[in-house]
Protein backbone atom coordinates (compact mmCIF):
# COMPACT_ATOMS: atom_id res chain seq x y z
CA UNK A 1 -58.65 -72.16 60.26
CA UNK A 2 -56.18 -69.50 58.68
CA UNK A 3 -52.88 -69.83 59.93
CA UNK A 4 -50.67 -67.08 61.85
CA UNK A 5 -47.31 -65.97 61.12
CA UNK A 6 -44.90 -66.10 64.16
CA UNK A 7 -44.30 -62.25 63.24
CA UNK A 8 -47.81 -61.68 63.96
CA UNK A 9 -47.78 -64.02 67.07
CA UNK A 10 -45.56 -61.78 68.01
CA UNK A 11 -46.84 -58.46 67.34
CA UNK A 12 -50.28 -59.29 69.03
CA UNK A 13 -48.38 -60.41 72.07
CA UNK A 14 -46.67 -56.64 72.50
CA UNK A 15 -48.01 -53.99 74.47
CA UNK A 16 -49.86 -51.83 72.55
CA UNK A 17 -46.93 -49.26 73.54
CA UNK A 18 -44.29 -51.86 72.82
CA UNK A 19 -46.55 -52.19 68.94
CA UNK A 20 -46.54 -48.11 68.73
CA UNK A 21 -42.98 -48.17 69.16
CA UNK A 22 -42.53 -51.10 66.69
CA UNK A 23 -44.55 -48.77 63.76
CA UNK A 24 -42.32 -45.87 64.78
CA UNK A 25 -38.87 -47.82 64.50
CA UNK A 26 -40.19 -49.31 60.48
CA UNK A 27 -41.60 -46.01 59.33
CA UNK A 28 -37.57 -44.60 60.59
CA UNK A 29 -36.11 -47.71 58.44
CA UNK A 30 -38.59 -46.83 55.18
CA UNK A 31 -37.79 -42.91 55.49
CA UNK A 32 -33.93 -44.11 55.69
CA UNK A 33 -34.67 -46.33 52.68
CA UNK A 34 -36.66 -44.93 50.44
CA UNK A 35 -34.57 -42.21 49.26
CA UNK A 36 -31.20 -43.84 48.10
CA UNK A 37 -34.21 -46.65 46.51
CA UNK A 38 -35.40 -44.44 44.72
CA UNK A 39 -32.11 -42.42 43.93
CA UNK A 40 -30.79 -46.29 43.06
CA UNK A 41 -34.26 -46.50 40.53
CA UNK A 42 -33.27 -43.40 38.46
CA UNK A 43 -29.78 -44.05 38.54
CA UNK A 44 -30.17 -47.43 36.88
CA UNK A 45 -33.08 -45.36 34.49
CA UNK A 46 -30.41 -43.25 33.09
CA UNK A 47 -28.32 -45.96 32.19
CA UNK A 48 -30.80 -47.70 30.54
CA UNK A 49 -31.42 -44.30 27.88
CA UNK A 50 -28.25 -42.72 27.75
CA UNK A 51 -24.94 -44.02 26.48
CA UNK A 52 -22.23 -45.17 28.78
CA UNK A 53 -18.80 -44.20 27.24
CA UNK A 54 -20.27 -40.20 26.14
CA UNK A 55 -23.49 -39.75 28.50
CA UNK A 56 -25.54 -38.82 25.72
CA UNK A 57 -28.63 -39.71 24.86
CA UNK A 58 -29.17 -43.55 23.13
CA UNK A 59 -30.61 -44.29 19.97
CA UNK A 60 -34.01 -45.90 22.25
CA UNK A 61 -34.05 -42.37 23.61
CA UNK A 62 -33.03 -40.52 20.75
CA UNK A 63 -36.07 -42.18 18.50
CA UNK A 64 -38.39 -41.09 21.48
CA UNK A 65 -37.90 -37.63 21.29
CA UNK A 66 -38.04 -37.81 17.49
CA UNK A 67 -41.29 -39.45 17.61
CA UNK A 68 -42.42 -36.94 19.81
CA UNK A 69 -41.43 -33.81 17.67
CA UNK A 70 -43.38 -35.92 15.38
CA UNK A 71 -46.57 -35.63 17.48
CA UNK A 72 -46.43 -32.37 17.69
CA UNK A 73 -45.35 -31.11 14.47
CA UNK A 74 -48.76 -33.31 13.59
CA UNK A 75 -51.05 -31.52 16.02
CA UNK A 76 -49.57 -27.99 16.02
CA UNK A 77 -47.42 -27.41 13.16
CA UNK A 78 -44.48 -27.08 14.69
CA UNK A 79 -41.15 -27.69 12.74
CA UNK A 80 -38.07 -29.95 13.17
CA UNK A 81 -35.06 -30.86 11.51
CA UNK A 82 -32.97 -34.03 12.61
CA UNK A 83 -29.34 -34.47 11.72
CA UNK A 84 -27.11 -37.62 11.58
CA UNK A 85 -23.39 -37.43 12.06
CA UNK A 86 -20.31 -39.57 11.11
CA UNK A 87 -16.56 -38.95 11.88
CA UNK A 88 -14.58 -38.81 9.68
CA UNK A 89 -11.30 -41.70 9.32
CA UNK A 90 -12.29 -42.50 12.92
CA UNK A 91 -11.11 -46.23 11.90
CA UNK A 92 -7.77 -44.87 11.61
CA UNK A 93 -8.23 -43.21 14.93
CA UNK A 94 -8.23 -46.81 16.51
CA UNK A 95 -6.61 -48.61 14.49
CA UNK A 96 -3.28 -46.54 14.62
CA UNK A 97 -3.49 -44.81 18.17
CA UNK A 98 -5.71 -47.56 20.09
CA UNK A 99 -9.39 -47.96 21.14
CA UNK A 100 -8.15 -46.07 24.18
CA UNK A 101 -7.22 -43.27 22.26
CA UNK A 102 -11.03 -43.44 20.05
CA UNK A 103 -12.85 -43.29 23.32
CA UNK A 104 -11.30 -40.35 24.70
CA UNK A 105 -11.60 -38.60 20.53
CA UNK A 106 -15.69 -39.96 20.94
CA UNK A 107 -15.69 -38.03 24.41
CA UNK A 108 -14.18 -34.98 22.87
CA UNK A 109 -16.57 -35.61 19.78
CA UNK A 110 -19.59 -35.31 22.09
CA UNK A 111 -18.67 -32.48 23.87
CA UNK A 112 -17.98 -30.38 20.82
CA UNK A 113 -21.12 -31.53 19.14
CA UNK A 114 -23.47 -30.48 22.71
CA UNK A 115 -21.46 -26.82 22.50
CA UNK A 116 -22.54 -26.61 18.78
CA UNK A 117 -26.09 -26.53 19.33
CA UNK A 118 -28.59 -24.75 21.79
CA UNK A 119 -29.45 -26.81 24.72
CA UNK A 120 -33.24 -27.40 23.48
CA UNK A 121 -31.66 -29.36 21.10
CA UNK A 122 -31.34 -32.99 21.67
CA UNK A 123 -27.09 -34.74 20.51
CA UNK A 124 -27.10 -38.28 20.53
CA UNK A 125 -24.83 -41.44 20.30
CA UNK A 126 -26.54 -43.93 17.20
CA UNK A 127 -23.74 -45.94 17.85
CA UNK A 128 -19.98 -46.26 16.87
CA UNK A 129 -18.85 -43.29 15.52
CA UNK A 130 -22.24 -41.87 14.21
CA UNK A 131 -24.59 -39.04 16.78
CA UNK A 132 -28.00 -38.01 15.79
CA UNK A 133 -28.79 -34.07 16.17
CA UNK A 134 -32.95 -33.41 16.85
CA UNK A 135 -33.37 -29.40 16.45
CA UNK A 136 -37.06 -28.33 17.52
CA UNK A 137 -37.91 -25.62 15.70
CA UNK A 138 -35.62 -25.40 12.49
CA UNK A 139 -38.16 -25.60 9.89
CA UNK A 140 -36.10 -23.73 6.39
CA UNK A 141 -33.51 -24.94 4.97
CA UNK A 142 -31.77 -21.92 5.59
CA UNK A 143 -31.70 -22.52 9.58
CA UNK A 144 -31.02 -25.98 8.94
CA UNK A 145 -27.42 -25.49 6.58
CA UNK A 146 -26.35 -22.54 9.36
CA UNK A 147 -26.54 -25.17 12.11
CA UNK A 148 -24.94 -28.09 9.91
CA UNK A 149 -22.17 -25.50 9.22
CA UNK A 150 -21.70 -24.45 12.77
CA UNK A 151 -20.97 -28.33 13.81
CA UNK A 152 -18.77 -28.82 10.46
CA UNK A 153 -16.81 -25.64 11.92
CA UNK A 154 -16.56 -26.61 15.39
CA UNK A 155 -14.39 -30.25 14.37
CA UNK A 156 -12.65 -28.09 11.59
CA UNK A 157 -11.12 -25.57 14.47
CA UNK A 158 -8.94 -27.44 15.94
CA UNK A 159 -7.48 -31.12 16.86
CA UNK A 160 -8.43 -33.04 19.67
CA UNK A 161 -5.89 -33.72 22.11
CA UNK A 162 -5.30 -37.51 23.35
CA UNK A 163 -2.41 -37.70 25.83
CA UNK A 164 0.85 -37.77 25.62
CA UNK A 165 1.39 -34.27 23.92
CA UNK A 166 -0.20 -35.98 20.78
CA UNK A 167 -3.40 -34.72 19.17
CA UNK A 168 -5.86 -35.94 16.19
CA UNK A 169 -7.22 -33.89 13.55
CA UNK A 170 -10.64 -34.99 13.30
CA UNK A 171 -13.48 -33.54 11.03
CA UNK A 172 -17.43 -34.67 10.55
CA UNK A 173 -19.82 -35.10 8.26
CA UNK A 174 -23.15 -34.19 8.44
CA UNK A 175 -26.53 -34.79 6.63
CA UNK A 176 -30.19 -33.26 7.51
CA UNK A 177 -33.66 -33.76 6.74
CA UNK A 178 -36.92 -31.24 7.79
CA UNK A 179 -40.23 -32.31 9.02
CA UNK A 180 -42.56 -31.87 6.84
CA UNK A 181 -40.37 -30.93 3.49
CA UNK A 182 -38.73 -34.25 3.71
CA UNK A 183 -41.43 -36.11 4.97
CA UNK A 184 -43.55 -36.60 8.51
CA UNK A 185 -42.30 -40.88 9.76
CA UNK A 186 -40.01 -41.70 11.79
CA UNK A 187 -38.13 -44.10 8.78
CA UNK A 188 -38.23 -41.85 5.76
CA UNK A 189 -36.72 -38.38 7.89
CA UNK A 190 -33.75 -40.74 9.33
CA UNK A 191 -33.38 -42.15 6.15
CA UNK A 192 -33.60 -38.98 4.11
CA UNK A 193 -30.80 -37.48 6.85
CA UNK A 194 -28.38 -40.68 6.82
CA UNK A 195 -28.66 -40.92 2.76
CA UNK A 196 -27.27 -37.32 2.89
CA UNK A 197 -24.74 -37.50 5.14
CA UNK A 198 -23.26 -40.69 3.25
CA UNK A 199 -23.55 -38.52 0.27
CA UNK A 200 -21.69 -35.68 2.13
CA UNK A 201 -18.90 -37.73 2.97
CA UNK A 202 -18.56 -39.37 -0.04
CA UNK A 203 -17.28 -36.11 -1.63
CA UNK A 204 -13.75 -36.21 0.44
CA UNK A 205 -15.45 -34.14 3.67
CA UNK A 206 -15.92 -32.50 5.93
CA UNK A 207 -19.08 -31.49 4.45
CA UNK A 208 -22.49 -31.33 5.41
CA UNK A 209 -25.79 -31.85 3.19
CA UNK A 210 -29.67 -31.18 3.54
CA UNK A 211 -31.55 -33.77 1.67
CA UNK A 212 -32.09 -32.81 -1.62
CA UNK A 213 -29.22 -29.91 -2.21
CA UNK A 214 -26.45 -30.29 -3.61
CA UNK A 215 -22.89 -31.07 -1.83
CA UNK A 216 -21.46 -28.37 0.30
CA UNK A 217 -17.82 -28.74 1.07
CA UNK A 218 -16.12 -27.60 3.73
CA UNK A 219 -13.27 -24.74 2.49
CA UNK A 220 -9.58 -26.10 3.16
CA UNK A 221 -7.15 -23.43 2.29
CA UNK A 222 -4.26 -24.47 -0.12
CA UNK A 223 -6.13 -27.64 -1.01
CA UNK A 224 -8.04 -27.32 -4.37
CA UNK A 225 -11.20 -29.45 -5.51
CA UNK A 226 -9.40 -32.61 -7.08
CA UNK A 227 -10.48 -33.84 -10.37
CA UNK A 228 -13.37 -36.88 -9.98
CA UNK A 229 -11.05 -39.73 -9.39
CA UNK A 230 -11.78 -42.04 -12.55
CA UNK A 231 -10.72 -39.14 -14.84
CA UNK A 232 -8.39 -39.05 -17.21
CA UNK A 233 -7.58 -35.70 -15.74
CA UNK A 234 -6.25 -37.20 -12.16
CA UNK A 235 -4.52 -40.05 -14.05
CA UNK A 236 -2.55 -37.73 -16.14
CA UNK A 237 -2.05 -35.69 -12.52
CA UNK A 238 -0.78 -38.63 -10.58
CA UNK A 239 1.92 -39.46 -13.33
CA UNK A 240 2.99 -35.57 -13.80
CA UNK A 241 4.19 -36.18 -9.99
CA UNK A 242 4.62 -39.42 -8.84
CA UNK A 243 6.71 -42.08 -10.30
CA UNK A 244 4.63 -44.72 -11.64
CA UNK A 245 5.34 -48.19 -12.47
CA UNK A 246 2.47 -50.06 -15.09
CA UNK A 247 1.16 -53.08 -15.69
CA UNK A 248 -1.02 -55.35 -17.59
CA UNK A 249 -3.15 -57.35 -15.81
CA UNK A 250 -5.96 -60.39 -16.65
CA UNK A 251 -8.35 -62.30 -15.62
CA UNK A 252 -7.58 -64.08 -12.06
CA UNK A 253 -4.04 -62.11 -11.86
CA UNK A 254 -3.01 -61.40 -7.90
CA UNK A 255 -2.44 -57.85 -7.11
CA UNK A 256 -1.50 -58.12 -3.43
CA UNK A 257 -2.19 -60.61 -0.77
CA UNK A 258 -3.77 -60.82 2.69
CA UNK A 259 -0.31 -60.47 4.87
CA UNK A 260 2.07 -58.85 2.69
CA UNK A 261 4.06 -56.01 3.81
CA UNK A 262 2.31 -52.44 2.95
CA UNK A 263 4.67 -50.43 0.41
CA UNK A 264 2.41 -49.22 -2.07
CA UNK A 265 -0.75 -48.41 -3.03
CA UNK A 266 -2.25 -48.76 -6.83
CA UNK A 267 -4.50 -47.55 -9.26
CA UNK A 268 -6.93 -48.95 -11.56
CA UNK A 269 -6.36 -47.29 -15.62
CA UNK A 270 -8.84 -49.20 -16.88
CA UNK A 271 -10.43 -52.67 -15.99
CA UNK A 272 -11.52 -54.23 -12.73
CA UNK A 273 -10.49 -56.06 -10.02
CA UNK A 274 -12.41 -57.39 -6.78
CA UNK A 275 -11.32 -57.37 -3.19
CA UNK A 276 -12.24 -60.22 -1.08
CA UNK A 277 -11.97 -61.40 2.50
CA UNK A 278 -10.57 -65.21 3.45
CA UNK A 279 -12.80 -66.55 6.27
CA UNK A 280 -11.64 -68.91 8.95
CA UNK A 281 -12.98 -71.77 7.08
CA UNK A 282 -11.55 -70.96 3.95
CA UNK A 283 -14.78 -69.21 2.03
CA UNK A 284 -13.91 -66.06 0.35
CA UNK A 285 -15.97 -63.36 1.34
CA UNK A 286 -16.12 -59.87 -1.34
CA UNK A 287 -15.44 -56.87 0.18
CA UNK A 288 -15.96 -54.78 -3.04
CA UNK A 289 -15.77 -54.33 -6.36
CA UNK A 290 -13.50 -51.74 -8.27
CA UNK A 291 -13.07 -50.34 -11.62
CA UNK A 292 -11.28 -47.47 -13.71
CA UNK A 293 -9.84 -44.69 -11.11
CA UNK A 294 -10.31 -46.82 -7.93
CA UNK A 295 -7.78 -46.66 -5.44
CA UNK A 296 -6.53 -50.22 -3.37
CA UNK A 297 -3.99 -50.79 -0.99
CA UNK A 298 -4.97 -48.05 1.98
CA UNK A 299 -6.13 -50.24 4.66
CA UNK A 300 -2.26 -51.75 5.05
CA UNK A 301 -1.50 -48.33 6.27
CA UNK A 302 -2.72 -48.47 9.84
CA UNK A 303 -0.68 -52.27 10.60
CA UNK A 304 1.87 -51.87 7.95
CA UNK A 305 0.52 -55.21 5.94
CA UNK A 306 -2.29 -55.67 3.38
CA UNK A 307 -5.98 -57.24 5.61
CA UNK A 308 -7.63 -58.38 1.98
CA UNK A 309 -6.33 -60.00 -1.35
CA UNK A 310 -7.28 -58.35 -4.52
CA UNK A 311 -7.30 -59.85 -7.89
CA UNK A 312 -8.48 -59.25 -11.48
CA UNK A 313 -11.62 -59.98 -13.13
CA UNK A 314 -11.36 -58.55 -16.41
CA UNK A 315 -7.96 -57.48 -18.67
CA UNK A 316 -6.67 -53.80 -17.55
CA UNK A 317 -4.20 -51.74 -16.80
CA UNK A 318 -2.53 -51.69 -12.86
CA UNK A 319 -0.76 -48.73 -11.77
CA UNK A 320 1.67 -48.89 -8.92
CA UNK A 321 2.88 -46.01 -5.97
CA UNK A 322 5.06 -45.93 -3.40
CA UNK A 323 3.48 -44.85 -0.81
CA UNK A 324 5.96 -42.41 1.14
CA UNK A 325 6.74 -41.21 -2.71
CA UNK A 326 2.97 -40.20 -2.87
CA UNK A 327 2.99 -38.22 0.64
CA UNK A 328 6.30 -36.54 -0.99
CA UNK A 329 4.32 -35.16 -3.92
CA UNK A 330 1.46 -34.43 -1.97
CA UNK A 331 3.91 -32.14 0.08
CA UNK A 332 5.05 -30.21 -3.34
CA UNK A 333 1.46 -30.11 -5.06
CA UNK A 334 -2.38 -29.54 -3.08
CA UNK A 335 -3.81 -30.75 -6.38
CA UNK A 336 -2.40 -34.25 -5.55
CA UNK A 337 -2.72 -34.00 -1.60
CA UNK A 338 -6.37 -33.59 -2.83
CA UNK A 339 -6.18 -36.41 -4.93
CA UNK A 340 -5.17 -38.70 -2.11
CA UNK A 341 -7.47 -37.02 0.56
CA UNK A 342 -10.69 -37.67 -1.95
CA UNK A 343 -9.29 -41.34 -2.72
CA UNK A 344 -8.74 -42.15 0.80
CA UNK A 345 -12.63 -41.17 1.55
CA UNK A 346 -13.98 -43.15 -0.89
CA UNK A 347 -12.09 -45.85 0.23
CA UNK A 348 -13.23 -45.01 3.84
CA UNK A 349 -17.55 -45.08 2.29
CA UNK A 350 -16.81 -48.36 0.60
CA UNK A 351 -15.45 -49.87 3.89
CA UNK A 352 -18.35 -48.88 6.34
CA UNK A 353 -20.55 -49.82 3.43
CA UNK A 354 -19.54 -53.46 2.70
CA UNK A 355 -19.29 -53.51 6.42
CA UNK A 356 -23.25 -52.79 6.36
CA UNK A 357 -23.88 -55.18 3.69
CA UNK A 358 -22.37 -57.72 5.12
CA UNK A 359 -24.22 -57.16 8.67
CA UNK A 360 -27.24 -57.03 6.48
CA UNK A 361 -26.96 -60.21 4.81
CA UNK A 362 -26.18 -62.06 8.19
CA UNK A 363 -29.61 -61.16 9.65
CA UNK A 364 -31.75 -62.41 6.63
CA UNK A 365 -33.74 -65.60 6.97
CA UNK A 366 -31.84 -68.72 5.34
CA UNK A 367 -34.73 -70.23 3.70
CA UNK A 368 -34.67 -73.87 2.74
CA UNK A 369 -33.54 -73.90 -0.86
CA UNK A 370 -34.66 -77.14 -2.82
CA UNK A 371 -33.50 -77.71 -6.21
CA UNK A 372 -36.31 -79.49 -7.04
CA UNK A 373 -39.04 -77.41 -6.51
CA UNK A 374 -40.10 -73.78 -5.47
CA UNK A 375 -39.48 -73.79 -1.79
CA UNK A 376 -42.48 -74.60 0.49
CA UNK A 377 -41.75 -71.91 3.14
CA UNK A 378 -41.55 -69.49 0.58
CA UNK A 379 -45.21 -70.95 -0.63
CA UNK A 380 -46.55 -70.95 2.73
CA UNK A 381 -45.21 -67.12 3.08
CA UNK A 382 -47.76 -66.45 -0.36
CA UNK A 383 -44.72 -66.67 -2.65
CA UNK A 384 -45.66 -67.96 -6.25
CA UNK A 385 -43.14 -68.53 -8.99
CA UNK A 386 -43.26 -66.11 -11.55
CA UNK A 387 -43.53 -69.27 -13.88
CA UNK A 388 -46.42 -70.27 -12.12
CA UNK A 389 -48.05 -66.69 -11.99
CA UNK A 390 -47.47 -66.78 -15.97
CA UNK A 391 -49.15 -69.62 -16.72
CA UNK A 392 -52.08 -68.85 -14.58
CA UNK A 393 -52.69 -65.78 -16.70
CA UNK A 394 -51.70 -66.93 -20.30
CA UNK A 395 -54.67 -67.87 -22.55
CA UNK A 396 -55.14 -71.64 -23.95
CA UNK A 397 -53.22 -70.26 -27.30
CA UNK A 398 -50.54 -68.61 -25.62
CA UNK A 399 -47.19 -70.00 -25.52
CA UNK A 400 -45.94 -71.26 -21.85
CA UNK A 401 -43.34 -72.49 -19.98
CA UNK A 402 -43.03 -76.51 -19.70
C-alpha cells in the first residue's frame, strides 16, 4: 500500500474551505518569491559573463559574441573587425603606486575604452591589462585604422587621476584584424589581432596596427623617432650625452645581481649576455636573452634593487649609465628621451613575453623521458623516431643508422 505523507494527512483532513485558503496563502508566498528568485538567477548570470573589478564583458562572453559575428558574417555577409588592447607600462602602474592604484587606472581604462566606440560595439576585459574590442560592421581597413586611432587618442588626451592629487599618464596599444580579409575562425582573427598589437607596441607606443600594415605611431610632439636601438647611430647618441663608463666583459662575467641596489642601467656594444631568474630551490630559470643594443637594468626602477642576475655568455663590450644622469640628458635632448622611451618598451615586450613562455611551458605534458629508448607514451601517442622512420624507408643498399 503507498504510503501518505503527514502533510497530506493533513491536507485531506481540512475543510475544503480551510484547503482553498491553504492554495491561496502558497500561491501569496510563490508570487512573493519568485521575483527576487529570479532577480537572484540573473544577478548571479551576470557575474558569471562579465568581469568583476570593470563590469565588462569576460573573455567566455567576449568569444560568444565573436563567434556569433562569425555566424553571421557566414550566412549574410556581414563584416566585422575585432581589436585586442594592451596598456601600456601598466606593470609600473602597480608596481610603483600599488595594485590599489592599477584597479582604479583598469576602471578608468574601461570607461575610456566604452566612450571610444559606439555602443553596438562590444569592449571587453581578456584579462590583466589586455580588453578585446568586437566592431559589427567595420569591414575596410579604412574604418578599422579611424576607430584604432580614436581609442589610441582617447588614452593619449589626458592622465588618469588616482587619488591623492596624483595622476598616471597612461597610453594603449592596439592591434586589429577584419573578417573575412584576415580570415573567417575564431583562432586565426584573435591571433592575427594580438600578433599586431604586440607588433604595435613593440615600436615604443602608443600605436595601433591592422594586421598586415605597417606600424602606425602615435605623434608625440618634441619627441623624434629614435634611431633602432642596436645601431651604431644610438650608441654614438647615448655617449654624445651621457657619461659613459666601458667595459670588457667574458664568458660567465656578473653584470649585476638579484638584490643589489638600482643605480644604473647598461648597454650591450657588442656581445651577449643572458638574464636569469633564481628559483626557491635554487634552479636558474632564463628570463631572456640579449645582444648588441639591448638595454638591462630597468626593472630595479620600480623597488629600487635589481629582481634578476645577468651575466655574459660570449666576450663583449658593457656600457654603464647612471640612471638619474640619463633622465638629465633626456631633459636637454628628445632624441635621447626617445632613446630611453623605445628601450624601456622593448624591455616592457620581452617581460610579458618570457612571462608567456614561461606560463606556456608549465602547462605542457612532462612525458616520461627514458634514456634508453624512445619513450613508450610518445609511441603509444603514434610518435616514431625519425631514426626509425629512416630506416623503414631506406633501400637494402642504402646506408643506415646502427
Amino acid at each position: 500500500m503507498k504510503s501518505v505523507s503527514p502533510v497530506q494527512q493533513s491536507t485531506w483532513s481540512m475543510s475544503p474551505s480551510d484547503q482553498l485558503a491553504a492554495v491561496s496563502d502558497f500561491a501569496g508566498v510563490i508570487q512573493h518569491v519568485e521575483p527576487a528568485f529570479a532577480a537572484a538567477v540573473e544577478k548571479l548570470a551576470h557575474a558569471a559573463l562579465h568581469d568583476d573589478l570593470t563590469d565588462l564583458p569576460n573573455r567566455a562572453l567576449f568569444l560568444d559574441r565573436l563567434r556569433q559575428a562569425i555566424a553571421r558574417a557566414r550566412r549574410s555577409g556581414e563584416p566585422f573587425a575585432v581589436a585586442i588592447a594592451d596598456l601600456d607600462s601598466f606593470k609600473s602602474v602597480n608596481d610603483s603606486l600599488g595594485h590599489q592604484s592599477g584597479d582604479v587606472v583598469l576602471r578608468a581604462a574601461a570607461v575610456r575604452l566604452r566612450l571610444s566606440v559606439r555602443q553596438v560595439d562590444t569592449v571587453a576585459r581578456l584579462g590583466g591589462d589586455e580588453f578585446g574590442v568586437l566592431l559589427p560592421g567595420v569591414g575596410d581597413a579604412a574604418a578599422a585604422r579611424q576607430v584604432l586611432s580614436k581609442i589610441v587618442d582617447a588614452f593619449a588626451a589626458s592622465s588618469i587621476p588616482v587619488g591623492d592629487g596624483s595622476s598616471v599618464a597612461l597610453t594603449i596599444s592596439v592591434g586589429a584584424s577584419v573578417c573575412p580579409t584576415h580570415g573567417e575562425e575564431e583562432g586565426t582573427l584573435m591571433a592575427a589581432a594580438d600578433r599586431a598589437m604586440y607588433l604595435a607596441k613593440s615600436g615604443g607606443g602608443p600605436a595601433f596596427r591592422l594586421s598586415g600594415d605597417r606600424e602606425t605611431t602615435l605623434d608625440v610632439p618634441g619627441l623624434p623617432d629614435p634611431p633602432a636601438l642596436e645601431s651604431d647611430e644610438a650608441l654614438r647618441l647615448l655617449a654624445r650625452h651621457v657619461a659613459i663608463q666601458r667595459r670588457v666583459i667574458h664568458a660567465g662575467d656578473a653584470l649585476f645581481c638579484a638584490g643589489d641596489c638600482f643605480h644604473d642601467v647598461y648597454v650591450l656594444r657588442c656581445g651577449g649576455c643572458k638574464v636569469i631568474r633564481r628559483c626557491t630551490d635554487g634552479r636558474e630559470q632564463q628570463v631572456s636573452l640579449l645582444f648588441k643594443g639591448d638595454w638591462l637594468g630597468f626593472e630595479g626602477i620600480a623597488t629600487g634593487r635589481y629582481l634578476w642576475d645577468a651575466m655574459a655568455i660570449d666576450t663583449g663590450e658593457l656600457w654603464t649609465m647612471r640612471y638619474d644622469a640619463l633622465l638629465r640628458a633626456g631633459t636637454r635632448s628628445p632624441a635621447v628621451l626617445g632613446l630611453l622611451h623605445a628601450a624601456m618598451s622593448r624591455e616592457i615586450v620581452r617581460e610579458r613575453d618570457a612571462a608567456v613562455a614561461h606560463f606556456a611551458l608549465s602547462q605542457m605534458p612532462r612525458w616520461p623521458i627514458s634514456c634508453t629508448g624512445w619513450p613508450k607514451a610518445w609511441r603509444s601517442a603514434g610518435c616514431v623516431p625519425i631514426r626509425s622512420r629512416l630506416k623503414s624507408r631506406a633501400p637494402k643498399s642504402a646506408v643506415t643508422w646502427g
